[in-house]
Protein backbone atom coordinates (compact mmCIF):
# COMPACT_ATOMS: atom_id res chain seq x y z
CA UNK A 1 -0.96 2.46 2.90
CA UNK A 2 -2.08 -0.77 4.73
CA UNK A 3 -4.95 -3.18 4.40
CA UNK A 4 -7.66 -1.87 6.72
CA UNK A 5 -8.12 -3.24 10.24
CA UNK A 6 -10.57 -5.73 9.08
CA UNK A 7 -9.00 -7.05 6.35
CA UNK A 8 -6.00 -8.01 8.77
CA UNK A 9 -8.31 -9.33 11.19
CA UNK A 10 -9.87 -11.79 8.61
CA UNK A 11 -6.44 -13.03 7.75
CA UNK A 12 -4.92 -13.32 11.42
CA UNK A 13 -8.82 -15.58 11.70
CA UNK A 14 -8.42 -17.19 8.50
CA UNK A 15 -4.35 -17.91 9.38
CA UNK A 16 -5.25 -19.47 12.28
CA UNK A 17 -8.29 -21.13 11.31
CA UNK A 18 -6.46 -22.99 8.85
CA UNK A 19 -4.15 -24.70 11.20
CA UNK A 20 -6.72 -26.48 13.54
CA UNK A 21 -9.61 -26.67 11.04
CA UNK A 22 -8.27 -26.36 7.48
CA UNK A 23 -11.75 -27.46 6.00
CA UNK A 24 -13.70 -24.80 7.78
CA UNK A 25 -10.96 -22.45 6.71
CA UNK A 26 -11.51 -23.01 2.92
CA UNK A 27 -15.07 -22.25 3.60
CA UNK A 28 -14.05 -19.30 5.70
CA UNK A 29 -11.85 -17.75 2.97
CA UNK A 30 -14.45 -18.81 0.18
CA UNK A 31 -16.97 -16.18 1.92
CA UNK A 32 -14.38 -13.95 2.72
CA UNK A 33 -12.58 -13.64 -0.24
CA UNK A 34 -14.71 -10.56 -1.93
CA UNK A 35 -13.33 -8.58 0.89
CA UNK A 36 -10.30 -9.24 0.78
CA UNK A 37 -9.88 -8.82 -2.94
CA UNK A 38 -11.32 -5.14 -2.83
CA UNK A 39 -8.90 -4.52 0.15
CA UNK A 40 -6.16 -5.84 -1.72
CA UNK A 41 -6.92 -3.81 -4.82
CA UNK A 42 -7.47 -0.76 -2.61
CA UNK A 43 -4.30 -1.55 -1.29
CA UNK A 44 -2.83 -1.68 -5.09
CA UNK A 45 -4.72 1.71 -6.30
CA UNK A 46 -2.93 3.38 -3.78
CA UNK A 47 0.22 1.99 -4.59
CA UNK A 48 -0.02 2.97 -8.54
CA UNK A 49 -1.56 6.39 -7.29
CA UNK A 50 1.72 7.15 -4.65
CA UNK A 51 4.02 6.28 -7.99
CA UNK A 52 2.32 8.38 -10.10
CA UNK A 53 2.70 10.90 -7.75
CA UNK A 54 6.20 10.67 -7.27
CA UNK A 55 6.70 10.95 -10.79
CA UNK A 56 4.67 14.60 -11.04
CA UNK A 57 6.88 15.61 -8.47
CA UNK A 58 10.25 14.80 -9.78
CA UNK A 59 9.19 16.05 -13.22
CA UNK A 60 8.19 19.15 -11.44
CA UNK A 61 11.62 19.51 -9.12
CA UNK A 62 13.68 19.34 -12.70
CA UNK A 63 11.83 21.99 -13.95
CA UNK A 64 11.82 24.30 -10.66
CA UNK A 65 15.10 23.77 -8.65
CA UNK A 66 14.31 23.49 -5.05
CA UNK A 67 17.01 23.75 -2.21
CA UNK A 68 18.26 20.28 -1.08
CA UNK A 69 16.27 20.86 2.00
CA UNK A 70 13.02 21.32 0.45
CA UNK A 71 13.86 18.94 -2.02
CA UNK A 72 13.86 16.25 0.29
CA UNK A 73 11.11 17.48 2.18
CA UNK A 74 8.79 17.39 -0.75
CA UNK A 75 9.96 14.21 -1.46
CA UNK A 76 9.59 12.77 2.03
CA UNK A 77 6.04 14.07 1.48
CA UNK A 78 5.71 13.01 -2.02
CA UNK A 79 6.56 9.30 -0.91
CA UNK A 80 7.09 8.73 2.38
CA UNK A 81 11.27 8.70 2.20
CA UNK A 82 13.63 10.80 0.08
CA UNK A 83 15.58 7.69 0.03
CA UNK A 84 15.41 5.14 -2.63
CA UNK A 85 14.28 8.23 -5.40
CA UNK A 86 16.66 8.93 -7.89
CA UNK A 87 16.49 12.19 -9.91
C-alpha cells in the first residue's frame, strides 16, 4: 500500500513550500493536515489488515501442508514476498 497520489502531491507542495516560504507552509500544512492524517491512517489500516492476514495464512499452512511451491506462492500473495516470513 502507498499514500494516494494526492496525499504525495501535498507533501512534495508542502516540502517545497517550506523551504522558500516556511510561514506560508505552516499555514499550508495547518489546512492540509486532515488529509493527510486520514491518508496516513488509511495507510496504517492496511498495514495492520496485510499482518493479520499473514497470520490466517500461516496458521492455515501448519494445519494444511502445502508444497514448497505453493507455499511460497500463497505467501507471495499473502504479503507481497515469501521472504522475511518465518513459519
Amino acid at each position: 500500500m502507498s499514500l494516494s497520489p494526492l496525499a504525495r502531491q501535498v507533501i512534495r507542495d508542502l516540502t517545497q513550500l517550506l523551504e522558500s516560504h516556511p510561514r506560508a507552509a505552516l499555514e499550508s500544512l495547518r489546512i492540509a493536515s486532515p488529509v493527510l492524517i486520514e491518508a496516513l491512517q488509511r495507510l496504517g489500516n492496511d498495514a495492520l489488515d496485510r499482518v493479520q492476514v499473514e497470520i490466517q495464512l500461516l496458521a492455515w499452512l501448519a494445519k494444511y501442508p502445502q508444497s514448497e511451491q505453493a507455499r511460497e506462492e500463497l505467501l507471495e500473495i499473502g504479503h507481497g514476498s515469501p521472504e522475511g516470513i518465518s513459519s
